[in-house]
Protein backbone atom coordinates (compact mmCIF):
# COMPACT_ATOMS: atom_id res chain seq x y z
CA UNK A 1 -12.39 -22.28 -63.55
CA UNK A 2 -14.11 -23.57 -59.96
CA UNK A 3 -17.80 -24.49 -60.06
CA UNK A 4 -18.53 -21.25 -58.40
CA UNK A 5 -16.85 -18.99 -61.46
CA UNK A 6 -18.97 -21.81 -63.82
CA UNK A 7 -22.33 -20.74 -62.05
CA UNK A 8 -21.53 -16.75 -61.65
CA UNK A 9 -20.75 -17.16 -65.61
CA UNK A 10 -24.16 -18.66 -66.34
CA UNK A 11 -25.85 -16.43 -64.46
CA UNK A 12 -24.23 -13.26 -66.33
CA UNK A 13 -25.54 -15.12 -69.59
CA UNK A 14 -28.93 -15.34 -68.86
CA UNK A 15 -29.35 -11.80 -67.64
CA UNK A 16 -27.48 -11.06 -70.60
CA UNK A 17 -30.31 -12.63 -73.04
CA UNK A 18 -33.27 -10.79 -72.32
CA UNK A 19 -33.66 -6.64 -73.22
CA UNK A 20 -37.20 -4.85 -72.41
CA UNK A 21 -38.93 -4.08 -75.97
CA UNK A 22 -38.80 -0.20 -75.61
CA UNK A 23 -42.53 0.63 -75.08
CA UNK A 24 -43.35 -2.66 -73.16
CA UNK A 25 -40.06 -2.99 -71.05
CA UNK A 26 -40.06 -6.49 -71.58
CA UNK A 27 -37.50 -8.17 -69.63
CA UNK A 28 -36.58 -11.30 -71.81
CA UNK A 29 -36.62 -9.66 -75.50
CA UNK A 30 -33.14 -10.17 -77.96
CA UNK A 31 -30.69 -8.16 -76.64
CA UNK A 32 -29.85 -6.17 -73.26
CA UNK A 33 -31.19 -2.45 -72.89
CA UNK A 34 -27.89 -1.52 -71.57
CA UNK A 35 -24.88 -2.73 -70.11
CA UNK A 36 -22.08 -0.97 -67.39
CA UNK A 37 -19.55 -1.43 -65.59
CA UNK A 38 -18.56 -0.04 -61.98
CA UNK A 39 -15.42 0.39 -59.62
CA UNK A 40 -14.08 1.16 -56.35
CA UNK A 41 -10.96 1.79 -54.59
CA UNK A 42 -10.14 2.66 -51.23
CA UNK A 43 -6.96 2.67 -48.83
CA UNK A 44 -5.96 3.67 -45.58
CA UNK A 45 -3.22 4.57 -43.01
CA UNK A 46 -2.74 1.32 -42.04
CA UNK A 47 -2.16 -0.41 -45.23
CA UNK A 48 -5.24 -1.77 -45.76
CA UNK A 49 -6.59 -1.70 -49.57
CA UNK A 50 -9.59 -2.59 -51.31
CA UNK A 51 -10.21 -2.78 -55.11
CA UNK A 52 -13.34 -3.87 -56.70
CA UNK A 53 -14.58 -3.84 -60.70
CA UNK A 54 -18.21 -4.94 -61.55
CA UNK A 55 -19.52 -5.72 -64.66
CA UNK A 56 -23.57 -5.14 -65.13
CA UNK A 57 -26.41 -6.35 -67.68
CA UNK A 58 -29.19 -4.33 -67.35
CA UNK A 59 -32.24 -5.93 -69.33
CA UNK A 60 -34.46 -3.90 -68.00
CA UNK A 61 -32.89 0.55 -68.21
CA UNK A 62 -34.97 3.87 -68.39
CA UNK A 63 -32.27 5.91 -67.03
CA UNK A 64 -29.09 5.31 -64.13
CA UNK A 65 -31.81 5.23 -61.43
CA UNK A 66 -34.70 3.34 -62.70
CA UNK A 67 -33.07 -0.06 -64.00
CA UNK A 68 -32.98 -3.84 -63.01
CA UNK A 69 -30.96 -5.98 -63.89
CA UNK A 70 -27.69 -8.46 -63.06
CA UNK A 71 -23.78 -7.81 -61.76
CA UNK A 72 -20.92 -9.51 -61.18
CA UNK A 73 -17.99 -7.85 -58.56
CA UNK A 74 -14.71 -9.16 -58.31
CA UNK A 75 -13.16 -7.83 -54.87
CA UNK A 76 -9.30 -7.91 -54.15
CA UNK A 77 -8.14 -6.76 -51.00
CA UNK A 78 -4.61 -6.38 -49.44
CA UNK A 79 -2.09 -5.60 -46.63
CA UNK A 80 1.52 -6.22 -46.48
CA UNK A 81 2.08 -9.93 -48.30
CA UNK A 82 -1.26 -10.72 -47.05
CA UNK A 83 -3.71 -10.97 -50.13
CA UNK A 84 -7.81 -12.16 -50.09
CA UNK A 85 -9.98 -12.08 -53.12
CA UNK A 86 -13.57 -12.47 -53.21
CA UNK A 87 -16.34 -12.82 -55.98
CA UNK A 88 -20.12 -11.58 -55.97
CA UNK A 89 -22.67 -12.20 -57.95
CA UNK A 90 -26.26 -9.28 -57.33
CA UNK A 91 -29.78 -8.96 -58.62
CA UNK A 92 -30.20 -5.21 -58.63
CA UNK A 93 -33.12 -2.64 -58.90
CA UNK A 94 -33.23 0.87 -58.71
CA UNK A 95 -36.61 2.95 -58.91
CA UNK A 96 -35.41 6.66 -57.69
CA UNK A 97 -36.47 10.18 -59.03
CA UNK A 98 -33.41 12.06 -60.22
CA UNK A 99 -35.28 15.19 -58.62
CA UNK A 100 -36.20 14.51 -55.07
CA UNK A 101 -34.58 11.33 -54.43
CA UNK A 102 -37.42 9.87 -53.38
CA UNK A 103 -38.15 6.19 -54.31
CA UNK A 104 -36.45 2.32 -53.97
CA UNK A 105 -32.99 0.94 -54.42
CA UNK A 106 -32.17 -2.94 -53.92
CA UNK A 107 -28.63 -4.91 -54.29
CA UNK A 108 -28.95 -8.54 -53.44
CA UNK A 109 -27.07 -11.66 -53.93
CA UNK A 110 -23.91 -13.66 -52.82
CA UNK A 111 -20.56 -13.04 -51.52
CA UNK A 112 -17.62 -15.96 -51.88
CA UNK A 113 -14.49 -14.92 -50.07
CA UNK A 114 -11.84 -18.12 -48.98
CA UNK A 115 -14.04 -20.35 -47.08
CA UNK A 116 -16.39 -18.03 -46.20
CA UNK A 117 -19.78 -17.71 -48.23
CA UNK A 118 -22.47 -15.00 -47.01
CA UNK A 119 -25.92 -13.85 -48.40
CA UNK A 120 -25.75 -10.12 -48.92
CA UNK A 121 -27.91 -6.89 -49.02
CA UNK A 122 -28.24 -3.12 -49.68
CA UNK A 123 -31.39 -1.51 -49.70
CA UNK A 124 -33.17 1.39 -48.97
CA UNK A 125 -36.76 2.96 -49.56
CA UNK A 126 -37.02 6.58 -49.41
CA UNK A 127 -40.60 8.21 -48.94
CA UNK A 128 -42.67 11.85 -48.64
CA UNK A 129 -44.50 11.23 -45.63
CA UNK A 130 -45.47 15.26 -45.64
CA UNK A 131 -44.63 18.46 -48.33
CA UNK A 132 -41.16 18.71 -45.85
CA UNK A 133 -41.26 15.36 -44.27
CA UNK A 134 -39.54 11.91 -45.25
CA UNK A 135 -38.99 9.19 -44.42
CA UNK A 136 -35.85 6.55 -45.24
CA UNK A 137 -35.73 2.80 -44.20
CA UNK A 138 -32.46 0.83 -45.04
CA UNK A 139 -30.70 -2.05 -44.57
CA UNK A 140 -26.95 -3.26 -44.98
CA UNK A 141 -25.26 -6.54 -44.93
CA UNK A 142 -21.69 -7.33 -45.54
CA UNK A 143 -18.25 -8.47 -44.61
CA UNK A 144 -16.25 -6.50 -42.05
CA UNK A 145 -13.46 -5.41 -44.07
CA UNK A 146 -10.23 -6.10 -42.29
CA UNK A 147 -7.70 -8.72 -42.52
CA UNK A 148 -8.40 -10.50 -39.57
CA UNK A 149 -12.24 -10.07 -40.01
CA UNK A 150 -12.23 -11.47 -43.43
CA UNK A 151 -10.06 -14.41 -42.33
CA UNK A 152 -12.51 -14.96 -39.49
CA UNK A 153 -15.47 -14.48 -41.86
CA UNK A 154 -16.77 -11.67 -39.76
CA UNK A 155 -19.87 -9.76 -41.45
CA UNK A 156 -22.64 -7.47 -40.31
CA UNK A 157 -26.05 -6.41 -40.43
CA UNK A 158 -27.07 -2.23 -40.08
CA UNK A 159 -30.90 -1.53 -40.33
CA UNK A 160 -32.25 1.77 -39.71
CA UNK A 161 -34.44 4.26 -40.69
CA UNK A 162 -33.80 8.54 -41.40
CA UNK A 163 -36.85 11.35 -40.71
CA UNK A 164 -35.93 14.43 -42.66
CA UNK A 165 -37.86 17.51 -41.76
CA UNK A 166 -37.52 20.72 -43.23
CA UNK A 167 -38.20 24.16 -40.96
CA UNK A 168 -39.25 26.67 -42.84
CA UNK A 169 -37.51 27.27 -46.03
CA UNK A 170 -33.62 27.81 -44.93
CA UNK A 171 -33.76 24.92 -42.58
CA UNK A 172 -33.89 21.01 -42.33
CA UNK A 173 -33.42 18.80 -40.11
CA UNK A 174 -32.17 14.93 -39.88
CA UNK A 175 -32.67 12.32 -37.92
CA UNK A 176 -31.30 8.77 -38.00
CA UNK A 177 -31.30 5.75 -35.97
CA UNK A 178 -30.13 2.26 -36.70
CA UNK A 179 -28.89 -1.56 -34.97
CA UNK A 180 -25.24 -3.06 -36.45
CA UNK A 181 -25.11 -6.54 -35.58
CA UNK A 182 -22.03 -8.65 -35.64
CA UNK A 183 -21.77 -12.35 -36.24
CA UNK A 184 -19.22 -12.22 -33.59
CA UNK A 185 -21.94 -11.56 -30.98
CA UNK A 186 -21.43 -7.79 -30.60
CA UNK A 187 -23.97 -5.43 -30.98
CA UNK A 188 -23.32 -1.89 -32.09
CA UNK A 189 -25.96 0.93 -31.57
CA UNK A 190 -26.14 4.22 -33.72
CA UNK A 191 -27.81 7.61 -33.87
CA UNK A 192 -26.93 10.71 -36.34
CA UNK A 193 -27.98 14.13 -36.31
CA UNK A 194 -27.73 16.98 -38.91
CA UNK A 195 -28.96 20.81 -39.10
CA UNK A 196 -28.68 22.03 -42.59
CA UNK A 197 -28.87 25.86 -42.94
CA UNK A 198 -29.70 27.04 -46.85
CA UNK A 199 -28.64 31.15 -46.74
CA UNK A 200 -29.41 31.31 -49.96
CA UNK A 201 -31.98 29.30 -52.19
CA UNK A 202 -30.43 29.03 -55.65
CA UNK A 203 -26.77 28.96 -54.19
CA UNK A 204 -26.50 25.05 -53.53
CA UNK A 205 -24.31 26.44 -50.67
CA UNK A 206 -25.25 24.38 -47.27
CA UNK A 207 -23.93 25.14 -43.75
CA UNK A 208 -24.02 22.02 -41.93
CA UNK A 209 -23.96 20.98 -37.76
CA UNK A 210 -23.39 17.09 -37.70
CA UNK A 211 -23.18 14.50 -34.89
CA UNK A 212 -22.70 11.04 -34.95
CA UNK A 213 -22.77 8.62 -31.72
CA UNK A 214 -22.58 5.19 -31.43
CA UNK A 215 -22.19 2.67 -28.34
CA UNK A 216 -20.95 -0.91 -28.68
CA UNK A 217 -22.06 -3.75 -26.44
CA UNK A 218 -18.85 -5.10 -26.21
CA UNK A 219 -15.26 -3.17 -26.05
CA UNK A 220 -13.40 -6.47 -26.93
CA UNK A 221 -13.27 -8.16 -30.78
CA UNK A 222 -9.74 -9.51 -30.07
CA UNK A 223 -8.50 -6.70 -32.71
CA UNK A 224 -10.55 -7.88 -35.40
CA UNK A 225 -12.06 -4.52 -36.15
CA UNK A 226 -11.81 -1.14 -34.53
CA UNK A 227 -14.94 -1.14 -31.72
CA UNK A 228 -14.70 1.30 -29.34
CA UNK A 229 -17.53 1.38 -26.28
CA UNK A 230 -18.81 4.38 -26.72
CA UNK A 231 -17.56 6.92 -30.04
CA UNK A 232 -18.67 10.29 -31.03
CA UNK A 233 -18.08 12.83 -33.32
CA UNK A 234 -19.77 16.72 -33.79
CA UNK A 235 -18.49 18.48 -37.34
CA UNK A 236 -19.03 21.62 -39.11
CA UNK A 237 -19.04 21.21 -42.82
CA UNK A 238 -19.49 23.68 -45.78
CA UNK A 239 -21.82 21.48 -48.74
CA UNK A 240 -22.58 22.21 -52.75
CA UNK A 241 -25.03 20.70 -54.79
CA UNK A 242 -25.41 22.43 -58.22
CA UNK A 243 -26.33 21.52 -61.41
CA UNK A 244 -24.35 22.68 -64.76
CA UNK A 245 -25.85 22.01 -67.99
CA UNK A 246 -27.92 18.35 -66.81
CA UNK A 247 -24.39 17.64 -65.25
CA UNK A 248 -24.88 17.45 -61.12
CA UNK A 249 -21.76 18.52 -58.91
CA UNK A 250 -21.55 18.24 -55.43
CA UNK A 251 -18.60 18.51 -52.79
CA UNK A 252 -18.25 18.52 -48.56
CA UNK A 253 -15.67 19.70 -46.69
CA UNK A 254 -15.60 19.23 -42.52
CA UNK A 255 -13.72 19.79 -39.63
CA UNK A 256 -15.05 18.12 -36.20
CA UNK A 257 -13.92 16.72 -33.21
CA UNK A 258 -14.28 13.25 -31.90
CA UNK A 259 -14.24 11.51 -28.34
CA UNK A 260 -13.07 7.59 -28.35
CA UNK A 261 -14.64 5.87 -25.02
CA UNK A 262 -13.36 8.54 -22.02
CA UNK A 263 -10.16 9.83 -23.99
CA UNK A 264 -9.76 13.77 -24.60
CA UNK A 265 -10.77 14.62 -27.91
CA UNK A 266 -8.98 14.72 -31.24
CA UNK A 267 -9.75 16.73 -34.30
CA UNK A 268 -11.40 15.05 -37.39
CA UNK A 269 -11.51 15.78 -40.98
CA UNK A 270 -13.86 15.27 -44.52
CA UNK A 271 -13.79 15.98 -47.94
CA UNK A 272 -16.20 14.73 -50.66
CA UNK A 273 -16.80 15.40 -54.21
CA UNK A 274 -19.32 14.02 -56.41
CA UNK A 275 -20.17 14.12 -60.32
CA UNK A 276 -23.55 13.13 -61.98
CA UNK A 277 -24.27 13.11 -65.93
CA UNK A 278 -27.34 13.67 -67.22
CA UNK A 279 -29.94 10.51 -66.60
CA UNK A 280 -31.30 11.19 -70.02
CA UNK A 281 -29.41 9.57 -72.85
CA UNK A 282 -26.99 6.92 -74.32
CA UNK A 283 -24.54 7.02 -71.60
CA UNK A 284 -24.71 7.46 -67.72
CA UNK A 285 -21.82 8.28 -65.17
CA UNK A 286 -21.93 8.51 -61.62
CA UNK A 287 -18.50 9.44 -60.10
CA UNK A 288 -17.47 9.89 -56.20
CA UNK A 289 -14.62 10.00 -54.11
CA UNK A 290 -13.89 11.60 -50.60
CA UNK A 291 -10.66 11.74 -47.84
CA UNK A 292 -11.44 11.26 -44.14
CA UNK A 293 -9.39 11.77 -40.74
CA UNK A 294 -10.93 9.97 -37.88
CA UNK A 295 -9.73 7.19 -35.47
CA UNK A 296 -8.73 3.56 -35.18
CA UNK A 297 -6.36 1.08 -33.53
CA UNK A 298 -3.76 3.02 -34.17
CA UNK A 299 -4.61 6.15 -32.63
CA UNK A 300 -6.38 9.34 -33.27
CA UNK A 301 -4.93 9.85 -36.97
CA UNK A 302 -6.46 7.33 -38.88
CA UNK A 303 -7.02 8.54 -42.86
CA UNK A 304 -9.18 6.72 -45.25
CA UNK A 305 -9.28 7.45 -48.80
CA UNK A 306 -11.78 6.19 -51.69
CA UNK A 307 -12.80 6.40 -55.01
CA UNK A 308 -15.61 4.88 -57.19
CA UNK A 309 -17.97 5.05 -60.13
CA UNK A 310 -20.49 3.73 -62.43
CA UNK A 311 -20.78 3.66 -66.48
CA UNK A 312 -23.63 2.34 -68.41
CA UNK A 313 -24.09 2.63 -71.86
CA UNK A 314 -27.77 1.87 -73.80
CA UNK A 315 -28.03 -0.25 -76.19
């Protein structure tokens, strides 16, 4: 075991010592409030795979999104006979009302991967500026995940900020805005859009107009990662939300169209489905996974497909 695996070991112990006394949420009492585990899986058209397991000690757990505590993420990630793995070790905190999603949510720690060593973060702090207005700031660092990125040690930082205004009560509106920068140099500019229609209040049925645009400072990475000048995509999706007995469901599908720099357009594709448990209880499970047609260096075609969950279980 390298001095890294000695240290990530440690660290797991000590968050592992403390539990919050139930009425004072004391952080450092006998024995851990709760304690999950987490996954993810993903793989595309071009061979590309990515596998990740976490392990979590959560000293301090109300429900699945009001915790703090410690986690541990082996990556693996593979293409052909080429093979990198990676190991992180996170403080995390969560603070977010199950019923309007409103609130904070903080990942931070360190990323090992070959001879490349990188802080990381995801964050994001959600806010009711208004009775149909809010307002999301977040922030994302992390590797570029691609084989010649993660050789290179190639990682990024995304901050931006959402406005979400509703019109009326069938309609709302989205805004978002954010800066990608690249430790390469390039710079990588984005803004969404989305119109979501309601026809029916109790439904959970959603129409949905999206756009997405970004512009890149810089067409050429060398084929590190795909980085077209200028990309855009406009999709119509059909979205459910609904909730069954505590349980929360949710699914997407989409069919757009896409422009890469000044070539004709090709079609695009989405599909998402979610599951929730109940947040109150002994056990909490958060399940997603989703398919997705867009492009890359390949052409037009490029199909991504993921998986991933959560488990905790009180103490």
């Amino acid at each position: 075991m390298n001095k890294l695996s000695h240290l990530i070991f440690l660290a797991l112990g000590i968050g592992c010592i403390g539990a919050p006394a139930r009425a004072a949420l004391d952080p450092w009492s006998l024995e851990p409030a709760a304690g999950g585990a987490a996954f993810f899986a993903a793989h595309d058209t071009e061979g590309f795979s990515t596998r990740r397991l976490a392990l979590e000690a959560l000293p301090v757990y109300e429900h699945g999104d009001r915790l703090t505590g410690v986690r541990y993420t082996e990556s693996t990630y593979t293409q052909d006979q080429w093979r990198r793995e990676g190991q992180q070790l996170s403080l995390l905190t969560r603070n977010i009302d199950p019923v309007t999603a409103n609130g904070w949510n903080l990942e931070a720690g360190a990323f090992h991967q070959s001879a490349h060593n990188m802080l990381t973060l995801d964050g994001n702090v959600r806010h009711a500026l208004a009775d149909k207005t809010t307002l999301e700031v977040f922030i994302d660092r992390e590797w570029v995940e691609t084989q010649p990125a993660l050789d290179q040690g190639v990682r990024f930082t995304l901050l931006g900020a959402s406005l979400d205004q509703g019109l009326g009560e069938h309609l709302t509106l989205v805004g978002m805005a954010g800066a990608q920068r690249f430790s390469d140099g390039n710079e990588r500019n984005h803004l969404r859009g989305r119109l979501i229609y309601q026809p029916l209040l109790d439904s959970g049925v959603t129409l949905q107009l999206r756009y997405r645009l970004f512009r890149s400072s810089t067409g050429d990475t060398a084929g590190t990662y795909f980085n077209p000048r200028r990309y855009d995509e406009a999709m119509l999706a059909l979205g459910w939300r609904k909730r069954v007995q505590g349980w929360t469901v949710r699914a997407a599908a989409g069919s757009g169209r896409q422009h890469v720099d000044e070539v004709v357009g090709t079609d695009t594709r989405l599909l998402e489905l979610g599951l929730e448990s109940p947040h109150k209880g002994p056990q909490f499970l958060r399940l997603r996974g989703g398919y997705s047609r867009s492009a890359s260096f390949q052409g037009p075609d490029y199909a991504y497909t993921y998986a991933q969950g959560e488990w905790i279980l009180r103490f």
